[in-house]
C-alpha atoms as a PDB file:
ATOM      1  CA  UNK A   1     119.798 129.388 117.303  1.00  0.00           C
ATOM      2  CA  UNK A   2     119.437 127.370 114.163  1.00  0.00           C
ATOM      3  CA  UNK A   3     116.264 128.515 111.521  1.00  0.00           C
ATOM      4  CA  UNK A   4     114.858 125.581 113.435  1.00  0.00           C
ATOM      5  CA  UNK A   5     114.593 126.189 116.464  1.00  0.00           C
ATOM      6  CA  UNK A   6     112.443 129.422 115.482  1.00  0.00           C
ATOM      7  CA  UNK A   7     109.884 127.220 114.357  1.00  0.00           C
ATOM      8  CA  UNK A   8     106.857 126.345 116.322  1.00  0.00           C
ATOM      9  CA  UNK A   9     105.503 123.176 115.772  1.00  0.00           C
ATOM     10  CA  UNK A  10     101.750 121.758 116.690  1.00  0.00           C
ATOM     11  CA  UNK A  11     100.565 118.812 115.907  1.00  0.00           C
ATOM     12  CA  UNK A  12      99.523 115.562 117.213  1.00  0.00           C
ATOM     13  CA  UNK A  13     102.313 113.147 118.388  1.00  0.00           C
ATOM     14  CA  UNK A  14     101.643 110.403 115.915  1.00  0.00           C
ATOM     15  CA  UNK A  15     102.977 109.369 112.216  1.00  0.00           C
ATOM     16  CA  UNK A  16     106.237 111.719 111.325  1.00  0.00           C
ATOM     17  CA  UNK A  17     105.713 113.747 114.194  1.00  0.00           C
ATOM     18  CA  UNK A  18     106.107 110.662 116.722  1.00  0.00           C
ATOM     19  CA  UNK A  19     109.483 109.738 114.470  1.00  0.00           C
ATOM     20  CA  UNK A  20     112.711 111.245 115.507  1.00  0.00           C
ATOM     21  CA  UNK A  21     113.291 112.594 112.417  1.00  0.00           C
ATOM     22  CA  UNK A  22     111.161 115.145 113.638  1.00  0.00           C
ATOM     23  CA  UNK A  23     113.817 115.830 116.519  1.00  0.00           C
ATOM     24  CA  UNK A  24     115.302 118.329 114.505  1.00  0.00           C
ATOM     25  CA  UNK A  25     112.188 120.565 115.082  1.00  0.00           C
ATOM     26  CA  UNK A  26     112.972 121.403 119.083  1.00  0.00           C
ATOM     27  CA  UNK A  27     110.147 123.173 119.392  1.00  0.00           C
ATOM     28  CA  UNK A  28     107.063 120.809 119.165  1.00  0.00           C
ATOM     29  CA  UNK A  29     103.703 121.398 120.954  1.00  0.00           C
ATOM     30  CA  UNK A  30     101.745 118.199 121.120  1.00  0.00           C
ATOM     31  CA  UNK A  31      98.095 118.118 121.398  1.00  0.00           C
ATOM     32  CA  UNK A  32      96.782 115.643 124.270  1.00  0.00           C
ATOM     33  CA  UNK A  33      94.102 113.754 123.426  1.00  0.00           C
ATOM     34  CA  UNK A  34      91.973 113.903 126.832  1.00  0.00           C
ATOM     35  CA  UNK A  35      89.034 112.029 125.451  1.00  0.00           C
ATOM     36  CA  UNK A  36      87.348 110.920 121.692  1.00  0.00           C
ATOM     37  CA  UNK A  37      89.496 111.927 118.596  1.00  0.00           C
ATOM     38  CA  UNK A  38      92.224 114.447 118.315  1.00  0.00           C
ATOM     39  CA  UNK A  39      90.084 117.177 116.558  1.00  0.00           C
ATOM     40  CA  UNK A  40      87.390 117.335 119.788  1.00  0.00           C
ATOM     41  CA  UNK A  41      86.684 120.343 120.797  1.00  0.00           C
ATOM     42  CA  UNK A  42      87.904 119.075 124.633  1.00  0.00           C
ATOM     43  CA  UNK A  43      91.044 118.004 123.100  1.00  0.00           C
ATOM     44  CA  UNK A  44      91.545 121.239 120.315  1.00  0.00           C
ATOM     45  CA  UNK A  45      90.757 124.616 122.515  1.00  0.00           C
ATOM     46  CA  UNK A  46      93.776 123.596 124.925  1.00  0.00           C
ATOM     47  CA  UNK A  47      96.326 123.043 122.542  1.00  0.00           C
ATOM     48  CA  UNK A  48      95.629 126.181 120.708  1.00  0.00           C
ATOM     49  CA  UNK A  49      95.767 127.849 124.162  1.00  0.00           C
ATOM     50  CA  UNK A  50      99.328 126.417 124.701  1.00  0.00           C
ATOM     51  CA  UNK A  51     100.363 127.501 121.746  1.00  0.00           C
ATOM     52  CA  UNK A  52      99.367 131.499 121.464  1.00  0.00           C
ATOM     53  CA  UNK A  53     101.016 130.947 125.435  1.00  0.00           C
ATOM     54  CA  UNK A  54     104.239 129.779 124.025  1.00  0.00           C
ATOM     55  CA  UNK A  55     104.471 132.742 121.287  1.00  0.00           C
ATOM     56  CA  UNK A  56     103.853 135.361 122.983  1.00  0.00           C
ATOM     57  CA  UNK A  57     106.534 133.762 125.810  1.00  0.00           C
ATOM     58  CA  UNK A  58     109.274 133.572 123.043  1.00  0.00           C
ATOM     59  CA  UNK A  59     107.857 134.870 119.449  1.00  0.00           C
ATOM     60  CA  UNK A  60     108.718 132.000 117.066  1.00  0.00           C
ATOM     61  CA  UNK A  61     109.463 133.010 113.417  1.00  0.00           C
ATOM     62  CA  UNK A  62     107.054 130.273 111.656  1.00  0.00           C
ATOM     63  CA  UNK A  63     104.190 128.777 113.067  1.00  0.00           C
ATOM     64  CA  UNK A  64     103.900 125.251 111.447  1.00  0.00           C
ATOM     65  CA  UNK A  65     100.329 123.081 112.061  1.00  0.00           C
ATOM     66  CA  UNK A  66     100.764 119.811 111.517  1.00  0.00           C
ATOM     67  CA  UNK A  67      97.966 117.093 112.399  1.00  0.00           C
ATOM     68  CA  UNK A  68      95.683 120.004 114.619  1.00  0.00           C
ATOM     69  CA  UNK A  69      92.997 120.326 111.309  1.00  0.00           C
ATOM     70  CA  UNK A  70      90.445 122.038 113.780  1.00  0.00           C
ATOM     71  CA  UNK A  71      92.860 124.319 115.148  1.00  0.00           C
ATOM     72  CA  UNK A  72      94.006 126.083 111.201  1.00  0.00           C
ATOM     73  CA  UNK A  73      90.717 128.056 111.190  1.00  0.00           C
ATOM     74  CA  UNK A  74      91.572 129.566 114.479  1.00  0.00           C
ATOM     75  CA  UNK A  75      95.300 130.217 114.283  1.00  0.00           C
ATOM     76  CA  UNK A  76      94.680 132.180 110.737  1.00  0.00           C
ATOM     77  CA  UNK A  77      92.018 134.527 112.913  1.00  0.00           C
ATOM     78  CA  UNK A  78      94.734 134.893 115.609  1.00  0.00           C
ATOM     79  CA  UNK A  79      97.445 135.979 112.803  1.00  0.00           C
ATOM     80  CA  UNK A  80      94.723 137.894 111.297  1.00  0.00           C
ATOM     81  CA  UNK A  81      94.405 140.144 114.723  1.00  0.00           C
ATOM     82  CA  UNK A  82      97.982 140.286 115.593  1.00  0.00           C
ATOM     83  CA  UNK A  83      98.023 137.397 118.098  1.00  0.00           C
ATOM     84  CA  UNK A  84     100.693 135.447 116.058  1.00  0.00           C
ATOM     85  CA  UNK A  85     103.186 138.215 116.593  1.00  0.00           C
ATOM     86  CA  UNK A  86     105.260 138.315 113.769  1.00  0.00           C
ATOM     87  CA  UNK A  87     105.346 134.720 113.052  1.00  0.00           C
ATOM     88  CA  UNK A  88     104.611 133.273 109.936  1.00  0.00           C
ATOM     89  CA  UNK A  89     101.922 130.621 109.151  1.00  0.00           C
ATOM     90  CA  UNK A  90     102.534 127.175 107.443  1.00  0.00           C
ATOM     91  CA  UNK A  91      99.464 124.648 107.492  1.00  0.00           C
ATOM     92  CA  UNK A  92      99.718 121.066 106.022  1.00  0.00           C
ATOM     93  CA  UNK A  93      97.047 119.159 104.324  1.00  0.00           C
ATOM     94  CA  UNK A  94      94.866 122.330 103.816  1.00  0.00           C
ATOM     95  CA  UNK A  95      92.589 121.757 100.660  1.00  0.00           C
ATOM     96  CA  UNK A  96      89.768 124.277 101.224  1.00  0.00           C
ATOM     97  CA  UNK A  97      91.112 127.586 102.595  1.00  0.00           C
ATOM     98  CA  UNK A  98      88.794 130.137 101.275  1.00  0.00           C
ATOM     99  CA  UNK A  99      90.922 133.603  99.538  1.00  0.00           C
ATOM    100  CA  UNK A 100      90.187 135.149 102.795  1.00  0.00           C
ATOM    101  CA  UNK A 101      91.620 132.829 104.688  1.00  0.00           C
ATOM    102  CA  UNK A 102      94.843 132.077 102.496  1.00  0.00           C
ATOM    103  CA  UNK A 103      95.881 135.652 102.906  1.00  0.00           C
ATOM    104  CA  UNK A 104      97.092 135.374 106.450  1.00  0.00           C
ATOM    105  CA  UNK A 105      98.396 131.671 105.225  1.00  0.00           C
ATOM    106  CA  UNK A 106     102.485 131.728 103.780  1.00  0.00           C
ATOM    107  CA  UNK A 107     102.629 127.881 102.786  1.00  0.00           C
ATOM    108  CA  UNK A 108     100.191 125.234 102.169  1.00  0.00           C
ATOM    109  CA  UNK A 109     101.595 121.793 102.504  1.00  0.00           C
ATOM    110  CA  UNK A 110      99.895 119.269 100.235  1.00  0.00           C
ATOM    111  CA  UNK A 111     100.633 115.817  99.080  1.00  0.00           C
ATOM    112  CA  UNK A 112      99.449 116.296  95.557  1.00  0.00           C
ATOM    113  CA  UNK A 113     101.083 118.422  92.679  1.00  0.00           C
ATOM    114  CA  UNK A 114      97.821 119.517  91.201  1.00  0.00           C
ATOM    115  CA  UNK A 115      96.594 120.863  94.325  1.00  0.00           C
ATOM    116  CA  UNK A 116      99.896 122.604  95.015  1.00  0.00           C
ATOM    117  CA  UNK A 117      99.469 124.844  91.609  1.00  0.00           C
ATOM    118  CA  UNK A 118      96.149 125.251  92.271  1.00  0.00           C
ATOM    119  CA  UNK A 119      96.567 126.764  95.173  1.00  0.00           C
ATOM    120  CA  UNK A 120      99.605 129.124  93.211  1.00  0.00           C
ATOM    121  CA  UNK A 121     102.536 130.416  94.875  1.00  0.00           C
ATOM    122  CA  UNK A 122     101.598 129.467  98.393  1.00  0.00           C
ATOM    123  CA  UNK A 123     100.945 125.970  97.865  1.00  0.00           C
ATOM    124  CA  UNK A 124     104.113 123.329  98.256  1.00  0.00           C
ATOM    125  CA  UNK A 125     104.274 119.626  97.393  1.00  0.00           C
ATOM    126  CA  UNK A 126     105.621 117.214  99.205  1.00  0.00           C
ATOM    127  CA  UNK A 127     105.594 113.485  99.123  1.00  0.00           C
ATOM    128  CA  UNK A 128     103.258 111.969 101.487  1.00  0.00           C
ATOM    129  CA  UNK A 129     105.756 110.054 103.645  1.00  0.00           C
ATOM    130  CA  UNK A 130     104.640 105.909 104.215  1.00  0.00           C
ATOM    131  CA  UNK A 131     103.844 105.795 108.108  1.00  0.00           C
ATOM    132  CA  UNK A 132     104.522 101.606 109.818  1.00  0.00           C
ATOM    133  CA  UNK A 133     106.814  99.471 110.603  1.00  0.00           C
ATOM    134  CA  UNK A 134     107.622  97.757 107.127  1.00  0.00           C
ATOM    135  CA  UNK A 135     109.901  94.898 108.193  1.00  0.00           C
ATOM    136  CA  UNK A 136     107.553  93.913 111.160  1.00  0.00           C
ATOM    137  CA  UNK A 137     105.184  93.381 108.263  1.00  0.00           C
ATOM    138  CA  UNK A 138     107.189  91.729 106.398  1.00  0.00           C
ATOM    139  CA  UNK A 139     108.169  89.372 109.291  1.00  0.00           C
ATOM    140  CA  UNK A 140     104.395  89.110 110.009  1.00  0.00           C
ATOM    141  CA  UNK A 141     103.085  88.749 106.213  1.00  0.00           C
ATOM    142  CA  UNK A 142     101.920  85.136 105.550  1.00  0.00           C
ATOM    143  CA  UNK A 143     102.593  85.336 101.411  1.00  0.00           C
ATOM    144  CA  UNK A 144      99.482  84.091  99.432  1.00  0.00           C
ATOM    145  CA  UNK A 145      98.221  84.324  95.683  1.00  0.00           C
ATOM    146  CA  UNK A 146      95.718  87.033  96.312  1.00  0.00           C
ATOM    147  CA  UNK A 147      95.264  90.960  95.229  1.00  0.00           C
ATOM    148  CA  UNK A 148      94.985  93.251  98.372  1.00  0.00           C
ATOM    149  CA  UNK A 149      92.421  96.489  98.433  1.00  0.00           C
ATOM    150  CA  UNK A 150      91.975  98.748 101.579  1.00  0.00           C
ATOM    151  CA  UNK A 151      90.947 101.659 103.332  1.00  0.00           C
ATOM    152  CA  UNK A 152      87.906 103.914 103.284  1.00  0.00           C
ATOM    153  CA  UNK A 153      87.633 107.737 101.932  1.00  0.00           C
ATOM    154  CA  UNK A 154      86.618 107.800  98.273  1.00  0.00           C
ATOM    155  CA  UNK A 155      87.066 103.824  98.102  1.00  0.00           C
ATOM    156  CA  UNK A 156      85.062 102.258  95.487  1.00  0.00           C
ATOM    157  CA  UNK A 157      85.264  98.816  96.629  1.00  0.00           C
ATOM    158  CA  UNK A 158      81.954  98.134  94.652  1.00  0.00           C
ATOM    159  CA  UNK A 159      83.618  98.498  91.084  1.00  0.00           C
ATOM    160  CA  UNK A 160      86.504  96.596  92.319  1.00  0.00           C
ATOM    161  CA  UNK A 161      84.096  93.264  93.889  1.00  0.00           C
ATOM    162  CA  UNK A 162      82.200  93.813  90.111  1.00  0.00           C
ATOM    163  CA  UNK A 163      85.693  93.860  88.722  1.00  0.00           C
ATOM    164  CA  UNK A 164      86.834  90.482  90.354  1.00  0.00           C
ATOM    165  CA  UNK A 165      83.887  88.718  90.207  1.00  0.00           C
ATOM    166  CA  UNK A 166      83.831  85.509  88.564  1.00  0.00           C
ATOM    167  CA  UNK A 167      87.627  86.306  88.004  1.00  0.00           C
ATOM    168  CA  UNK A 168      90.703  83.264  88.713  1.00  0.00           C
ATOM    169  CA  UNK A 169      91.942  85.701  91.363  1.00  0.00           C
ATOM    170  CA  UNK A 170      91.744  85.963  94.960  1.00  0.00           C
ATOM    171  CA  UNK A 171      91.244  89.472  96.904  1.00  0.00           C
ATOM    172  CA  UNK A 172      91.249  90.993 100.075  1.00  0.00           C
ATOM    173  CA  UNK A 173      89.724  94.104 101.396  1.00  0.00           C
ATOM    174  CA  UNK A 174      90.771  95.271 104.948  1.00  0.00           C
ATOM    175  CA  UNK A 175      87.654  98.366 104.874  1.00  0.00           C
ATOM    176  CA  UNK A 176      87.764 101.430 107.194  1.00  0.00           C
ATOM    177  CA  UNK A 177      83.984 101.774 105.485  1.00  0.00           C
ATOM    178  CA  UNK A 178      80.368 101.068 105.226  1.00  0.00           C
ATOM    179  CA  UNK A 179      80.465  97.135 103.970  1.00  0.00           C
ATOM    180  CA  UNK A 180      79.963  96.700 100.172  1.00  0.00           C
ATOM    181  CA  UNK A 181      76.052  96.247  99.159  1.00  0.00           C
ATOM    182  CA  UNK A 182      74.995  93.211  97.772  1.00  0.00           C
ATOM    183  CA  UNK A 183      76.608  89.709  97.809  1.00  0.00           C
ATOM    184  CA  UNK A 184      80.450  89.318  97.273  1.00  0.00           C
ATOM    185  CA  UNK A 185      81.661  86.431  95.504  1.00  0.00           C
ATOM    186  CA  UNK A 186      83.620  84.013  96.946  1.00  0.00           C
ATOM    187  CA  UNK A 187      86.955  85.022  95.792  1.00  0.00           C
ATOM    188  CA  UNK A 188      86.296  88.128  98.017  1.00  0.00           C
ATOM    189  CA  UNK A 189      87.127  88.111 101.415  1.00  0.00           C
ATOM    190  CA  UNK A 190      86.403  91.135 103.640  1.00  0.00           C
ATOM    191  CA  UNK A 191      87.127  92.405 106.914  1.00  0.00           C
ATOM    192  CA  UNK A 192      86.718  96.133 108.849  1.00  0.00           C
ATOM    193  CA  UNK A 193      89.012  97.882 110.563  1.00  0.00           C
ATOM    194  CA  UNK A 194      92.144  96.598 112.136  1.00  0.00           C
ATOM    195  CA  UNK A 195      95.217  97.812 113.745  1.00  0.00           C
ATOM    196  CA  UNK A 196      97.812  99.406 111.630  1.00  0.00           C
ATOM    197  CA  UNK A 197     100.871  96.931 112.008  1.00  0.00           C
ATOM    198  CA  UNK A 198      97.838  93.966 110.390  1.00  0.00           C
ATOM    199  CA  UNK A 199      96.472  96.213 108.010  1.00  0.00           C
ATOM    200  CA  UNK A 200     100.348  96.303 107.010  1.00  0.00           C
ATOM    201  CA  UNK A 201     100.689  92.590 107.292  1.00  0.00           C
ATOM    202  CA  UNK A 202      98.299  91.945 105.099  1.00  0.00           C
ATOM    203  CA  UNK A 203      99.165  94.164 102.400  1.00  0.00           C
ATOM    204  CA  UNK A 204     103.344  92.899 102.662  1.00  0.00           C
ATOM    205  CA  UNK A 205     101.629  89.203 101.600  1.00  0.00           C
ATOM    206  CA  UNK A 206      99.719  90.086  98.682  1.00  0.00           C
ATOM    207  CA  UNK A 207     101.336  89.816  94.730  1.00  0.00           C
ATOM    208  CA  UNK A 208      99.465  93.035  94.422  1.00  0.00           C
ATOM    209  CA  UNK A 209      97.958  96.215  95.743  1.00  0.00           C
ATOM    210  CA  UNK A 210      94.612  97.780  94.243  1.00  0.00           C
ATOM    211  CA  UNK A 211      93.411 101.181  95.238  1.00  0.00           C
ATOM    212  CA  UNK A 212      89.819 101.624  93.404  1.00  0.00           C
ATOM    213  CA  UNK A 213      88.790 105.312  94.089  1.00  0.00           C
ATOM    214  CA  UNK A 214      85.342 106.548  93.284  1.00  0.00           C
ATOM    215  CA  UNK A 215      86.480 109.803  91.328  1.00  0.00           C
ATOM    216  CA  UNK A 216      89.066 111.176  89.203  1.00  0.00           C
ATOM    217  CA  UNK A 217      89.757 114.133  91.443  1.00  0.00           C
ATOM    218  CA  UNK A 218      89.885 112.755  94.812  1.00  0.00           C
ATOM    219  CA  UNK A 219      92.818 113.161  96.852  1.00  0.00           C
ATOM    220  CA  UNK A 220      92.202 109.913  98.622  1.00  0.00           C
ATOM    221  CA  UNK A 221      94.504 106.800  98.447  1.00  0.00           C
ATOM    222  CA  UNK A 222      97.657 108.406  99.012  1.00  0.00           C
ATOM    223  CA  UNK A 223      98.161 107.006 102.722  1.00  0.00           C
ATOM    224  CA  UNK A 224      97.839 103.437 101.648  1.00  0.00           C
ATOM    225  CA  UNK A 225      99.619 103.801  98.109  1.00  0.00           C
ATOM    226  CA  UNK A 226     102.244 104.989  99.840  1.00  0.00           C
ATOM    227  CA  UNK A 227     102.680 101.998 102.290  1.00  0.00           C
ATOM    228  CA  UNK A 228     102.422 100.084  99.009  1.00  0.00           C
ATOM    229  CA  UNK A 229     105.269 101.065  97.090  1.00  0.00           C
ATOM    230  CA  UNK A 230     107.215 101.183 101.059  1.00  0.00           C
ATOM    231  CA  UNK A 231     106.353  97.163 100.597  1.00  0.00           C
ATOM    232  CA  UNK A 232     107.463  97.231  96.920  1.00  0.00           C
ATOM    233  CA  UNK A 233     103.955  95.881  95.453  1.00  0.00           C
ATOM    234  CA  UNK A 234     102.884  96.590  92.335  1.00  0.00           C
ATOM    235  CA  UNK A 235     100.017  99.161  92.262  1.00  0.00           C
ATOM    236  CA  UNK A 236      96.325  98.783  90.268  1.00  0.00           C
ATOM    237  CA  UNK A 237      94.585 102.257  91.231  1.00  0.00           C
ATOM    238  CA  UNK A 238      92.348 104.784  89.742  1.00  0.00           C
ATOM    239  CA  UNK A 239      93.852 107.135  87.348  1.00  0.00           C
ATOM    240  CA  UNK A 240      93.792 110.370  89.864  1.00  0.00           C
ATOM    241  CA  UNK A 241      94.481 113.525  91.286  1.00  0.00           C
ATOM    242  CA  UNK A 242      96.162 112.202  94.125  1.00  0.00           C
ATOM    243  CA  UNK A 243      97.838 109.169  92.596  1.00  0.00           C
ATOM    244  CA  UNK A 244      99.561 110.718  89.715  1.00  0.00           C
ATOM    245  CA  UNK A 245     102.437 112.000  91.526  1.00  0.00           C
ATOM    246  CA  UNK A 246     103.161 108.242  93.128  1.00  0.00           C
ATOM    247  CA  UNK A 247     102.210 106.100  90.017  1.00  0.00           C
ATOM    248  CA  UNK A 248     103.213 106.244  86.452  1.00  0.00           C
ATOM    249  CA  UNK A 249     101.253 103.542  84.047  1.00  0.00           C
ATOM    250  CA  UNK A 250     103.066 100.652  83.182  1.00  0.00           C
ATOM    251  CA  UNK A 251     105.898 101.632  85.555  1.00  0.00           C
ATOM    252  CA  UNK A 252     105.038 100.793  89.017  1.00  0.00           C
ATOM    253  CA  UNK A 253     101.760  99.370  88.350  1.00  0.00           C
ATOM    254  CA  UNK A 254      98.909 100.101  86.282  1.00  0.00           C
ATOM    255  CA  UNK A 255      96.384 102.964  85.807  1.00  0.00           C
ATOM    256  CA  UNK A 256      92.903 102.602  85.015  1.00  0.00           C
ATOM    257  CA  UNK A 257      89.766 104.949  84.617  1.00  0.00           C
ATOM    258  CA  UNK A 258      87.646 105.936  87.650  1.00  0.00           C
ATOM    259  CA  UNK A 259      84.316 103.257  87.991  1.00  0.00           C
ATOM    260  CA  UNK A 260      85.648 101.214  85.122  1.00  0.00           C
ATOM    261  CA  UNK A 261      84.879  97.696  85.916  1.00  0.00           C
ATOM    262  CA  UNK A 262      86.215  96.064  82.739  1.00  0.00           C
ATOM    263  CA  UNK A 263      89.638  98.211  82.374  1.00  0.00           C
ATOM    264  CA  UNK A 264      90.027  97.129  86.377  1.00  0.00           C
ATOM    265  CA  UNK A 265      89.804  93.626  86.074  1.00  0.00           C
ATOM    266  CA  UNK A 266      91.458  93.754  83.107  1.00  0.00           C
ATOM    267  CA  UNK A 267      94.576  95.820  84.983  1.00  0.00           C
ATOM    268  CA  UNK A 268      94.076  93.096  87.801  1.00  0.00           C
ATOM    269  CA  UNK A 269      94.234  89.669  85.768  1.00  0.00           C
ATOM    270  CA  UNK A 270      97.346  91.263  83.716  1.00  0.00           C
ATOM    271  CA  UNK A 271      99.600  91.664  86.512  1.00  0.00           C
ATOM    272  CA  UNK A 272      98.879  88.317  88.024  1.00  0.00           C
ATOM    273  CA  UNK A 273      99.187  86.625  84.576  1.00  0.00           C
ATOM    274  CA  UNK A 274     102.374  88.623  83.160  1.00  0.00           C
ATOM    275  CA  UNK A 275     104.857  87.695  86.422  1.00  0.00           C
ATOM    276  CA  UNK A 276     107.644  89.862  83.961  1.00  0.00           C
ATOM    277  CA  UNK A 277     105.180  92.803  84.172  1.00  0.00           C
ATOM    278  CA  UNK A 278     104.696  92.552  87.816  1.00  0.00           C
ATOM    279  CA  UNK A 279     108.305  92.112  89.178  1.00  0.00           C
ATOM    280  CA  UNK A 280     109.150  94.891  86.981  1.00  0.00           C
ATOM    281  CA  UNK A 281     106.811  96.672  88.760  1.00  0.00           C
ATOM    282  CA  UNK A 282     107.835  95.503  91.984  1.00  0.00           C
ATOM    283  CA  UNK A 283     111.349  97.080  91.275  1.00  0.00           C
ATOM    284  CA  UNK A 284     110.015 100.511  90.369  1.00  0.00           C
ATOM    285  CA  UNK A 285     107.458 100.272  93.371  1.00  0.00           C
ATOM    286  CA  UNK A 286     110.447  99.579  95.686  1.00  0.00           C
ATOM    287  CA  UNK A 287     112.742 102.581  94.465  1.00  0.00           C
ATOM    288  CA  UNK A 288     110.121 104.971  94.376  1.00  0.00           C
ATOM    289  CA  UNK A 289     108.697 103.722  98.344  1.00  0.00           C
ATOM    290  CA  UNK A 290     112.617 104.380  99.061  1.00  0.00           C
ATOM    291  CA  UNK A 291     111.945 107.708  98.456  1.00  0.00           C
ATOM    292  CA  UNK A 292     108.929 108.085 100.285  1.00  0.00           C
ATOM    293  CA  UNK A 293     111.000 108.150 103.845  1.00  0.00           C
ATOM    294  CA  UNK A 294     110.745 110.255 106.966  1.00  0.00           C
ATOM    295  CA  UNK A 295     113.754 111.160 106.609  1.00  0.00           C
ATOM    296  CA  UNK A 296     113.084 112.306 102.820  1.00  0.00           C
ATOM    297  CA  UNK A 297     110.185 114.299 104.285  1.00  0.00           C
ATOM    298  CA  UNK A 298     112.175 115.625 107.009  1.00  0.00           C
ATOM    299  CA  UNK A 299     114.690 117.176 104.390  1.00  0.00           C
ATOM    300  CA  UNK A 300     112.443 118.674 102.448  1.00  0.00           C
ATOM    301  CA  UNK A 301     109.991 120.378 105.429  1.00  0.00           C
ATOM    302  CA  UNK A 302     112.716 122.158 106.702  1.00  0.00           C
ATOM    303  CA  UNK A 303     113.901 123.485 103.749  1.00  0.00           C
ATOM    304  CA  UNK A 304     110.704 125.093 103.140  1.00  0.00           C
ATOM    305  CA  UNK A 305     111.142 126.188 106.742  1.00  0.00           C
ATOM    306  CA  UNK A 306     114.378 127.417 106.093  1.00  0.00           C
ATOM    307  CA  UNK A 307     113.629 129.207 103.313  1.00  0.00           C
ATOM    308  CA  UNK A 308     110.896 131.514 104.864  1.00  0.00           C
ATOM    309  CA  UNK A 309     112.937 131.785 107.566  1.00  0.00           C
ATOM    310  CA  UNK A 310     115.188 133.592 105.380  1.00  0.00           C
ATOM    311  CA  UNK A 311     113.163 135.533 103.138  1.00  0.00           C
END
């Protein structure tokens, strides 16, 4: 048996883990989602069931969590009183395991560098991989003169609308959030929520993609600056934590200070007025979303697997 096919795998069947890259993982456990969101209680307890079921059937060698958050507390408690067998425990997407609870934890997968070394030698980056169908949107994308912003954890849409306003630029903002206080100008448009393949749509017509976030150290933004530089649109986002790693300044977009209204627009306006600027950023975007694939990820996840598989 390959390394594996001595992994466990649990997770919800959606993003990577819906792809067939993930095929190479024969051993995945799917939550099912019996009513309300993923992480309900109704939908959590039974997949954890399944799971201790399944190791103590035929003892894995690494338990890996993917997309079962509620579930991490409760698998480290099992490993903590034996119940994992002699399996070892990699979580993804982990950011506040307290010391107690990262000592029954091997690997920490995280989609940010800086959180990778904080966490020391148990903490692994990996690119966050861009999850759609980027042709359909490009198919679908009706291609207008206008800046696109969306999404909702750690936002800052507000900054952005003050940003824009008055400004010889169009924008969109598809929000997944509370709607922006106060009245937006008319070169704003806003909508809420949407499905995934429009959200997409949207973005693939834009000449650009701005991701304002409220604060320096959030790890928000990555899931739609990924898609982003999938599309091959030049980037305007906060100067962050969890950009960083995706974005250099000047290279595949443009970096600006966290609730900086004047450095924003400013970022904005130059990439629509400097059309050198912005297909060289374009180019950059494109080669680094080539990167960002499943099957990229895929690589790279089971080589960590590997590796403790062999240690």
């Amino acid at each position: 048996m390959s390394e594996l096919g001595d992994v466990l795998v649990v997770t919800v069947r959606k993003s990577f883990w819906a792809s067939s890259e993930a095929e190479q993982w024969p051993r995945r456990l799917y939550a099912r989602v019996y009513r309300g969101h993923s992480s309900a209680l109704m939908n959590a307890v039974p997949v954890f069931v399944r799971a201790l079921l399944s190791i103590w059937l035929r003892p894995p060698r690494i338990v890996l969590l993917g997309s079962v958050e509620r579930t991490v507390p409760w698998f480290i408690r099992a490993r903590r009183f034996g119940l994992l067998r002699k399996a070892r425990l990699v979580v993804t997407n982990q950011l506040n395991l307290m010391p107690a609870e990262l000592e029954y934890v091997d690997r920490v997968i995280v989609y940010a560098s800086a959180q990778a070394t904080k966490l020391g030698e148990k903490g692994v980056f990996l690119p966050l991989p861009a999850d759609g169908d980027f042709e359909e949107a490009r198919r679908a994308a009706e291609p207008g003169d206008y800046a696109f912003a969306g999404g909702g954890a750690g936002r800052d849409f507000v900054t952005l609308v003050d940003a824009v306003r008055g400004a010889p630029v169009r924008v969109e903002i598809a929000m997944f959030a509370p709607e922006i206080p106060g009245p937006v100008p008319a070169n704003v448009r806003t909508s809420g929520p949407m499905p995934l393949q429009n959200f997409l749509a949207r973005m693939a017509g834009a000449n650009i993609v701005v991701i304002p976030l409220s604060d320096a150290a959030s790890p928000h933004g990555q899931t739609t600056l990924v898609q982003a530089l999938a599309l091959g649109k030049p980037i305007v986002a906060t100067r962050s934590l969890g950009v960083v790693d995706y974005v250099e300044n000047r290279r595949e977009g443009l970096l600006v200070d966290a609730r900086d209204p004047i450095a924003l627009r400013d970022a904005v306006l130059r990439l629509f007025g400097d059309e050198d600027l912005r297909m060289t950023c374009a180019a950059h975007a494109a080669k680094r979303g080539a990167s960002l694939s499943y099957c990229a990820h895929a690589s790279s996840l089971a080589q960590i697997c590997r590796a403790l598989c062999g240690d």
